[in-house]
Protein backbone atom coordinates (compact mmCIF):
# COMPACT_ATOMS: atom_id res chain seq x y z
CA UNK A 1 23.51 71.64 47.01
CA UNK A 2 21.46 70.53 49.98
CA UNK A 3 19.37 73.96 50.69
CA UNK A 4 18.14 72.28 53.90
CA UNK A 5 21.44 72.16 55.82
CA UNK A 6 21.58 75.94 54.65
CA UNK A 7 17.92 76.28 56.24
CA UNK A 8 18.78 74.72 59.12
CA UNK A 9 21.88 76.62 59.65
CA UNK A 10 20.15 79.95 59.15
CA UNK A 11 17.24 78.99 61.77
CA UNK A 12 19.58 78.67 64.69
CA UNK A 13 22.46 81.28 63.51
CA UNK A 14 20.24 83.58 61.81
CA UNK A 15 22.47 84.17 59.13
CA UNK A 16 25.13 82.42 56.62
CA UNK A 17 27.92 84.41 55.78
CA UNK A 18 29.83 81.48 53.47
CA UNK A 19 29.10 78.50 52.53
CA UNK A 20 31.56 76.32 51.18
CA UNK A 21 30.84 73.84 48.21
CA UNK A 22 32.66 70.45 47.42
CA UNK A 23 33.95 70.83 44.36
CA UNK A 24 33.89 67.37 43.74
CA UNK A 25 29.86 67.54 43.91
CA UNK A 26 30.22 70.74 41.53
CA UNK A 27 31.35 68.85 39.16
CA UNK A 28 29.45 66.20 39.22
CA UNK A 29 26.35 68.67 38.96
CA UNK A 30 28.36 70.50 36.36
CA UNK A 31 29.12 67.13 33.94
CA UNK A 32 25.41 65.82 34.35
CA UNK A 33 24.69 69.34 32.55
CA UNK A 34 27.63 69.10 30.35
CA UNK A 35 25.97 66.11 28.65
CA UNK A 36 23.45 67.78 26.70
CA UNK A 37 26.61 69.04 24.20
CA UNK A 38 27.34 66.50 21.76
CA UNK A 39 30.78 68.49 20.24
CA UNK A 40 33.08 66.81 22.71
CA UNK A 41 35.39 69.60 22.03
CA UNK A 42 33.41 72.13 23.16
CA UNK A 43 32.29 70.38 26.36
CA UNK A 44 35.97 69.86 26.92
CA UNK A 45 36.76 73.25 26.47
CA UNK A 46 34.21 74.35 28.56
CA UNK A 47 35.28 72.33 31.38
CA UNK A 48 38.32 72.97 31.28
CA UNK A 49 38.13 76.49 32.00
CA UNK A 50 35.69 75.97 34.80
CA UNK A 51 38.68 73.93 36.27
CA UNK A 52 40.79 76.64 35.46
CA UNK A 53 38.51 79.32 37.45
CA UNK A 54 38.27 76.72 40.46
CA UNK A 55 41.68 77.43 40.93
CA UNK A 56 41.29 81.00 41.56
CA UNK A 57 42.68 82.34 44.53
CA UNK A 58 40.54 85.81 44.85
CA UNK A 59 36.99 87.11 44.41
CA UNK A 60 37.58 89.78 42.61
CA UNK A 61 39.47 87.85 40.01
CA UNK A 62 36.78 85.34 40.09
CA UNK A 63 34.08 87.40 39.80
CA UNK A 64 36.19 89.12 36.86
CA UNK A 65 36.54 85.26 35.57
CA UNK A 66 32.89 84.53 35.22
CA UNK A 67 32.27 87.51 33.42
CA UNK A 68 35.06 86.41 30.86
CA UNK A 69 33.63 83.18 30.64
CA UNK A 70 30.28 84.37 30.03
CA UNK A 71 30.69 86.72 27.61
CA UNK A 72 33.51 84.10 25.28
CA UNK A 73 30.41 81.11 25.73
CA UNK A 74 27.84 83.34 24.99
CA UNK A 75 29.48 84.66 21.81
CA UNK A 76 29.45 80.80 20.49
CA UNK A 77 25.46 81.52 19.61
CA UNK A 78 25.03 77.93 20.54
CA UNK A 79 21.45 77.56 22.22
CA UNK A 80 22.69 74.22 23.97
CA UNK A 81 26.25 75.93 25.29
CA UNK A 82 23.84 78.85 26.23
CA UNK A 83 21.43 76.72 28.27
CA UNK A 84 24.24 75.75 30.06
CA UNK A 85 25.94 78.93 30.61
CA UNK A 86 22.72 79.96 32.07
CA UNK A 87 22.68 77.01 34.22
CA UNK A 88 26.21 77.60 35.42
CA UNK A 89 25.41 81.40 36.14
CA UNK A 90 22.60 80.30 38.25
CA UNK A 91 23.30 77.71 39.91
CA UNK A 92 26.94 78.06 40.31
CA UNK A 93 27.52 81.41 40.47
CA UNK A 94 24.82 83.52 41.84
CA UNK A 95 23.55 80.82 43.96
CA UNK A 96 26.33 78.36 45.04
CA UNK A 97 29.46 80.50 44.62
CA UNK A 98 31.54 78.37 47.18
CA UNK A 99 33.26 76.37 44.79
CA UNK A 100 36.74 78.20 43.76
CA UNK A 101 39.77 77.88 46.26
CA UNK A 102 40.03 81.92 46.96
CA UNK A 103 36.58 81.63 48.45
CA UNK A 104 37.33 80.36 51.83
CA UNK A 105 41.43 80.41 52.21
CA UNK A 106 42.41 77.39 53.95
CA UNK A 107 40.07 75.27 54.14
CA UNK A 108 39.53 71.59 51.47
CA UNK A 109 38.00 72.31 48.13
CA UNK A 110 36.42 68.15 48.35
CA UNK A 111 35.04 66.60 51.38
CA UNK A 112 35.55 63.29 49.66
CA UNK A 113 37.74 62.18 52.46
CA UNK A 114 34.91 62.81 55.09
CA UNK A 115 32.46 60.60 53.19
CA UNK A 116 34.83 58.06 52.55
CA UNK A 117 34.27 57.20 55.72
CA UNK A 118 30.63 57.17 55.90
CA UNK A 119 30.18 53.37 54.90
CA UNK A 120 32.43 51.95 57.86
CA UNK A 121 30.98 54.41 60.31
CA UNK A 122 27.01 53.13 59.62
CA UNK A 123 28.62 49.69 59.11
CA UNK A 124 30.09 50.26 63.10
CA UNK A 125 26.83 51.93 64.18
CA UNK A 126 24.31 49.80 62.41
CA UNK A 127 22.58 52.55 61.30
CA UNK A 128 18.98 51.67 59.86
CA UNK A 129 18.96 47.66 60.67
């Protein structure tokens, strides 16, 4: 997650009250970590119920989620599943919890459409040449 559009934001608002994440670059963060476990199973499993809380329409009940799916991948006693519960936790919980639908009602999960764009718009504006 780019921390300087946050910076920037909070320098002329003073303050950031949500801050909605892609979910399409969540998961790309999320598989690039998910490589480190070889049992294809497990990483499977694992992302599958991260999908599974994405989909959660509440914070409450996603707050209640994560603690479920801490506690059930913690149990495993697998130092590389815990390495990466502890990298979820942090980085995708108590840092960048912006990801599930119920965090920001209405508004896309993906800005994949947006920068689908961004090749013909520099191509238009002939940006850097």
């Amino acid at each position: 997650a780019s921390g300087a559009i946050t910076n920037g934001f909070i320098n002329v608002f003073n303050v950031v009250e949500k801050r909605i994440m892609c979910w399409f670059h969540v998961t790309k963060n999320i598989d690039t970590q998910l490589n480190a476990i070889k049992d294809k199973k497990m990483k499977a499993e694992l992302r599958r119920d991260i999908e599974f809380m994405q989909l959660i329409k509440n914070e409450t009940i996603f707050d209640a989620a994560i603690k479920l799916f801490q506690k059930k991948w913690k149990a495993k006693e697998c130092p590389l599943i815990n390495n990466f519960i502890d990298y979820f936790i942090n980085e995708w919980y108590m840092s960048n919890k912006g990801w599930f639908e119920g965090f920001a009602i209405g508004c896309p999960s993906s800005n994949n459409a947006l920068e689908a764009t961004n090749p013909c718009n520099k191509n238009r504006m002939k940006i850097g040449g």
